[in-house]
Protein backbone atom coordinates (compact mmCIF):
# COMPACT_ATOMS: atom_id res chain seq x y z
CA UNK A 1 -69.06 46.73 48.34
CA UNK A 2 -71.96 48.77 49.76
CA UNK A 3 -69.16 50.78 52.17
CA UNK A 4 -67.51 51.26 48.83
CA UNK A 5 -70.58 52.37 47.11
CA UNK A 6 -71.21 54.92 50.14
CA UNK A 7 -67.57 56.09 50.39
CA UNK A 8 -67.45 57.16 46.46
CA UNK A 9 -71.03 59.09 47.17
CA UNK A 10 -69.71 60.95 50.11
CA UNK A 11 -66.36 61.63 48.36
CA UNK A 12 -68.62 63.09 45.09
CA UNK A 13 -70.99 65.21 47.34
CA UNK A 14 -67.53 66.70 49.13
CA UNK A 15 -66.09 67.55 45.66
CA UNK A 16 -69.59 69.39 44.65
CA UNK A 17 -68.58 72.00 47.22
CA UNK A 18 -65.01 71.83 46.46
CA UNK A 19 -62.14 74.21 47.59
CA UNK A 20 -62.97 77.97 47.17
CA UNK A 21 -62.55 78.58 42.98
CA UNK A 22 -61.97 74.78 42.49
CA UNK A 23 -63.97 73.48 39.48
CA UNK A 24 -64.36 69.99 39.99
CA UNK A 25 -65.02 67.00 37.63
CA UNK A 26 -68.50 67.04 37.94
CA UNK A 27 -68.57 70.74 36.86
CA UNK A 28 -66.55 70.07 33.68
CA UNK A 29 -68.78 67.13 32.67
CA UNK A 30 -71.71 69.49 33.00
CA UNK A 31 -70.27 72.45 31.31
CA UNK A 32 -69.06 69.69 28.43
CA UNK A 33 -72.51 68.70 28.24
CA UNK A 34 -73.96 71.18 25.91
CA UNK A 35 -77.35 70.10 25.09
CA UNK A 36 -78.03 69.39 28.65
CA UNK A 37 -78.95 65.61 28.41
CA UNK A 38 -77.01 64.46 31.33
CA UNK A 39 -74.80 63.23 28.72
CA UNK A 40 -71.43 63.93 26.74
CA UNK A 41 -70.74 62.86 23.37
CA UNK A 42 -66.71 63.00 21.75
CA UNK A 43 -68.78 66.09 19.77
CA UNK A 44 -69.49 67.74 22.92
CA UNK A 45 -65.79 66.65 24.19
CA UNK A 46 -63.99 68.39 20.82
CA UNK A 47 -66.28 71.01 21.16
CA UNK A 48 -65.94 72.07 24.60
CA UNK A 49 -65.83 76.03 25.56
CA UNK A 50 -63.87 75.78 28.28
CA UNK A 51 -61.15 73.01 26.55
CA UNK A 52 -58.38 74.95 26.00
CA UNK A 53 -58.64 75.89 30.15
CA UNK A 54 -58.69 72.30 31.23
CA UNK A 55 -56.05 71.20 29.31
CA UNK A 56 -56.15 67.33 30.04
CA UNK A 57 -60.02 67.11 29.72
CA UNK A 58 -60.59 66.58 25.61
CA UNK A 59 -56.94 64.67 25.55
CA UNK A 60 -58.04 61.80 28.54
CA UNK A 61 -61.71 61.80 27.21
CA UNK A 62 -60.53 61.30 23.60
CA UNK A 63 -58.22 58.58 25.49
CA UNK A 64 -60.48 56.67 27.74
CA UNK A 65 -64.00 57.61 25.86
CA UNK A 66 -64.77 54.12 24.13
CA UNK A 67 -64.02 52.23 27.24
CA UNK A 68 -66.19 54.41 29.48
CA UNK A 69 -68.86 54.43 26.99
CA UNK A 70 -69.87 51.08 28.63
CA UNK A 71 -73.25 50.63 26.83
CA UNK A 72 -71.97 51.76 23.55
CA UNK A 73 -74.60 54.36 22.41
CA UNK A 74 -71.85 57.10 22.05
CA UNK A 75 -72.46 59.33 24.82
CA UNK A 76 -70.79 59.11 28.75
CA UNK A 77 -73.36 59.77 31.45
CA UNK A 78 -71.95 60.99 35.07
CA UNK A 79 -73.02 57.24 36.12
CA UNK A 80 -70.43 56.48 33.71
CA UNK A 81 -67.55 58.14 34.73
CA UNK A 82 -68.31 57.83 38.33
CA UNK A 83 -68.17 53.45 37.26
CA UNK A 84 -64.95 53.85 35.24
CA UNK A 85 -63.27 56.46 37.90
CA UNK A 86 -63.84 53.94 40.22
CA UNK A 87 -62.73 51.30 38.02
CA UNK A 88 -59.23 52.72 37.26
CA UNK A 89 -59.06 53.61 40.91
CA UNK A 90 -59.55 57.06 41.02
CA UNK A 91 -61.33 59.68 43.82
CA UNK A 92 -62.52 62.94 42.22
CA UNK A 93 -59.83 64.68 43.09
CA UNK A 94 -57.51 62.68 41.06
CA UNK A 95 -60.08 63.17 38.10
CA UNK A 96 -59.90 66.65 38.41
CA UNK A 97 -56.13 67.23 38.87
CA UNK A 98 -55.98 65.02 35.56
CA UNK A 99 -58.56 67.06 33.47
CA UNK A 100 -57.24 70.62 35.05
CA UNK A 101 -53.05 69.19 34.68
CA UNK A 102 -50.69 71.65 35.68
CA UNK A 103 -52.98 74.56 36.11
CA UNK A 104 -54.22 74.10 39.48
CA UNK A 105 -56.93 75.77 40.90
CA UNK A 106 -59.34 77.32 38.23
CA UNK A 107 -61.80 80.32 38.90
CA UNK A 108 -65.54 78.78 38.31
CA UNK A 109 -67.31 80.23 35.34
CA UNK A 110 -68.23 83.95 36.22
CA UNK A 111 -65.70 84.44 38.91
C-alpha cells in the first residue's frame, strides 16, 4: 500500500511537468476551480471556460461526480479525484486522455 501510495505521488508530480503543451488533469481541475478553494463544484463543472476544449471533462464529471464526492458536501477536492482515479484504476494520463478525448495534445492557457 505505501509503494502504491508513493508510485501515484511520483506519477502526479511527472504529469505536473507534462509533455511540452500538454495540459494535464491537475491543470483542468484548477482552471475548473473558479473561486480558487481547492475545490470544484457541478457549478464550477457546467460552468467551465475552457469546457467546450476538453470535451470529455463536464460529460465524465457530470458522470462520476456523486461518487467522487466521497464526503458528500458537493464539491471534489484534488484529494478526491486522486482517491477515485486510483479507485477506478486510472494513472493521470488516462485521466487526461479521458477529459481531453480525441483532441490530443492541447496548448496551455496563453500559449
Amino acid at each position: 500500500m505505501k509503494q502504491a501510495i508513493i508510485a501515484l505521488t511520483l506519477s502526479l508530480t511527472c504529469l505536473g511537468a507534462g509533455a511540452e503543451g500538454f495540459m494535464p488533469w491537475t491543470d483542468i481541475m484548477k482552471g475548473a476551480d473558479m473561486d480558487a478553494d481547492g475545490m470544484v463544484s457541478m457549478d464550477e463543472v457546467k460552468d467551465y471556460q475552457l469546457g467546450s476544449r476538453f470535451q470529455g471533462f463536464q460529460p465524465w464529471m457530470s458522470d462520476h461526480f456523486a461518487a467522487l464526492d466521497t464526503d458528500g458536501d458537493g464539491q471534489v477536492s484534488m484529494k478526491e479525484i486522486e482517491d477515485g482515479m486510483h479507485g477506478m484504476g486510472m494513472d493521470g494520463n488516462a485521466l487526461s486522455a479521458e477529459w481531453t478525448k480525441g483532441l490530443g495534445f492541447m496548448p496551455r492557457e496563453g500559449q
